[in-house]
Protein backbone atom coordinates (compact mmCIF):
# COMPACT_ATOMS: atom_id res chain seq x y z
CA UNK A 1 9.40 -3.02 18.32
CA UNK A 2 6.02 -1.61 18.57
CA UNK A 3 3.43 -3.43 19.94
CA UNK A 4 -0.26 -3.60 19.48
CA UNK A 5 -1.06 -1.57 22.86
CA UNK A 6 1.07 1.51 22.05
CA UNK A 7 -0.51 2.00 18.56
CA UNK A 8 -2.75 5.27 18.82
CA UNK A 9 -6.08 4.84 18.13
CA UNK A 10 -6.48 3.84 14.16
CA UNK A 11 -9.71 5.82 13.96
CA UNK A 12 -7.34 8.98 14.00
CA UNK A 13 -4.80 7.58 11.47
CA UNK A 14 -5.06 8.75 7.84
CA UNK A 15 -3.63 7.27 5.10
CA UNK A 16 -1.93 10.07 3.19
CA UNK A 17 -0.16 10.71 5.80
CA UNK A 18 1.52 7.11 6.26
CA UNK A 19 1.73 4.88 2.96
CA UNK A 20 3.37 2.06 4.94
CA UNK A 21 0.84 -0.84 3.51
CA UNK A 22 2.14 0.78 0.45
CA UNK A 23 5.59 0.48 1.48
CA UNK A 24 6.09 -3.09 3.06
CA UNK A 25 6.67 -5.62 0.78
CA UNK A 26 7.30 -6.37 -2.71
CA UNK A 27 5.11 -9.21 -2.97
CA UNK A 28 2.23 -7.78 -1.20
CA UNK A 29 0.62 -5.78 -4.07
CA UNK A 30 -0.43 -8.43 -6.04
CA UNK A 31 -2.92 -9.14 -8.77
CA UNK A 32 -5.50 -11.36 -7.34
CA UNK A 33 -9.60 -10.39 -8.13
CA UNK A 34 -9.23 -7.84 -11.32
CA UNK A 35 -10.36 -8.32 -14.27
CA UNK A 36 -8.77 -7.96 -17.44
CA UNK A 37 -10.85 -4.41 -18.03
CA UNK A 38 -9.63 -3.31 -14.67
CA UNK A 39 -6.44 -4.34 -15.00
CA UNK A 40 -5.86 -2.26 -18.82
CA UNK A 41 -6.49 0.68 -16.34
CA UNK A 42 -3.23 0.47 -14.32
CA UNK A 43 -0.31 2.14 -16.42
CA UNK A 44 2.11 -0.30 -17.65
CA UNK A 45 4.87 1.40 -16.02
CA UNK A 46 3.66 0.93 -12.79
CA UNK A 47 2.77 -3.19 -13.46
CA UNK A 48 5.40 -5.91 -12.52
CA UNK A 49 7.42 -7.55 -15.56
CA UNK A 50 5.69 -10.54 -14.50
CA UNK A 51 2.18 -9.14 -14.66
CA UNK A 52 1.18 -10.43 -11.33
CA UNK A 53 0.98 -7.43 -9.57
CA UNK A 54 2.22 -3.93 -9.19
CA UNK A 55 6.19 -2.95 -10.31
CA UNK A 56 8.06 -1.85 -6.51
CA UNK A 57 11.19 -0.14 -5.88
CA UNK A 58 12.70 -2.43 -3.03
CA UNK A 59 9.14 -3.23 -1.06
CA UNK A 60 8.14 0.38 -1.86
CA UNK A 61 5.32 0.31 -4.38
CA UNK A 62 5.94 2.83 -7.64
CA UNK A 63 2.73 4.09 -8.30
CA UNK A 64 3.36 5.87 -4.47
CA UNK A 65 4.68 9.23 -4.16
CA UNK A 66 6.05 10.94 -0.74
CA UNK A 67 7.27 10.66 1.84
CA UNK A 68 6.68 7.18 4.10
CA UNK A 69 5.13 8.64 7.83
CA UNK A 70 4.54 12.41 6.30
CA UNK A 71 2.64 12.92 3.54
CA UNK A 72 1.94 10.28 0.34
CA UNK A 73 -0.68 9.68 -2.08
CA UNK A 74 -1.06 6.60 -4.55
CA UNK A 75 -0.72 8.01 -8.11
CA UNK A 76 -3.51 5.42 -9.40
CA UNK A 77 -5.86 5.88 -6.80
CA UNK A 78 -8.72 5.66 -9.32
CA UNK A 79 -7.66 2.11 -10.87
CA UNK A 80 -5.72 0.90 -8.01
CA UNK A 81 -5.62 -2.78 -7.33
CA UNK A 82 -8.50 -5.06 -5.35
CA UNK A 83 -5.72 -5.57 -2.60
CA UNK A 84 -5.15 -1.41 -2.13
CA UNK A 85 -8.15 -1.07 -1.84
CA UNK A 86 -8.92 -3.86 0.84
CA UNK A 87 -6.28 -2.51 2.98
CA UNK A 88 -7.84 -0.49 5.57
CA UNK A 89 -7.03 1.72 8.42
CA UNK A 90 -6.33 -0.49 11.63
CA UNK A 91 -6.51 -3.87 10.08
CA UNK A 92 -4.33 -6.69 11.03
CA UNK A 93 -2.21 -5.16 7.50
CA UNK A 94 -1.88 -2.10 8.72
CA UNK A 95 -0.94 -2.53 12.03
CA UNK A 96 2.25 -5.21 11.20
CA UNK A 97 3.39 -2.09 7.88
CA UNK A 98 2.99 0.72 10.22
CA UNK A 99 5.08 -1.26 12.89
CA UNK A 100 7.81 -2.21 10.09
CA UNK A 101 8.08 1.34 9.42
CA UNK A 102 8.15 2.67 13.11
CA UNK A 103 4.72 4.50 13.15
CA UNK A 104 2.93 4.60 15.46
């Protein structure tokens, strides 16, 4: 387990080279503050068949490609969800996806 006081300094971290918040849980990219508009943007193939939020592969999200801890990038970064783009560097998210997935 990793714990708060061995995680490196988040300032340093970059996301494209982690993707765990992107990679945690198949209910955490959900469809909460778009609007319909926003919402037409995201490819169908990467929405849930529910419509609630974004389709995952196990808790791995599909719009992201690479590898988890070495190099990904979110294929929708343009239209990506309100959620994706709340997730930050170093926030309380972060921290407990980065620890799920071992990085540190």
């Amino acid at each position: 387990m990793i714990h708060f006081e061995d995680m490196v300094r988040f300032e340093d971290w970059d996301c494209q080279s982690c993707g765990a918040c992107c990679s945690y849980s198949a209910e955490w990219p959900r469809f909460s503050m778009e609007t319909d508009e926003q919402l037409d943007l995201i490819p169908a193939k990467f929405v849930s068949a529910d419509l609630g939020g974004m389709r995952c592969e196990g808790e791995r999200c599909s719009a992201l490609a690479g590898r988890i801890g070495e190099h990904t990038t979110c294929t929708i970064y343009e239209v990506r969800p309100e959620i994706c783009r709340a997730c930050q560097p170093g926030d309380p998210e972060c921290f407990i996806a980065r620890a799920a997935h071992g990085i540190k």
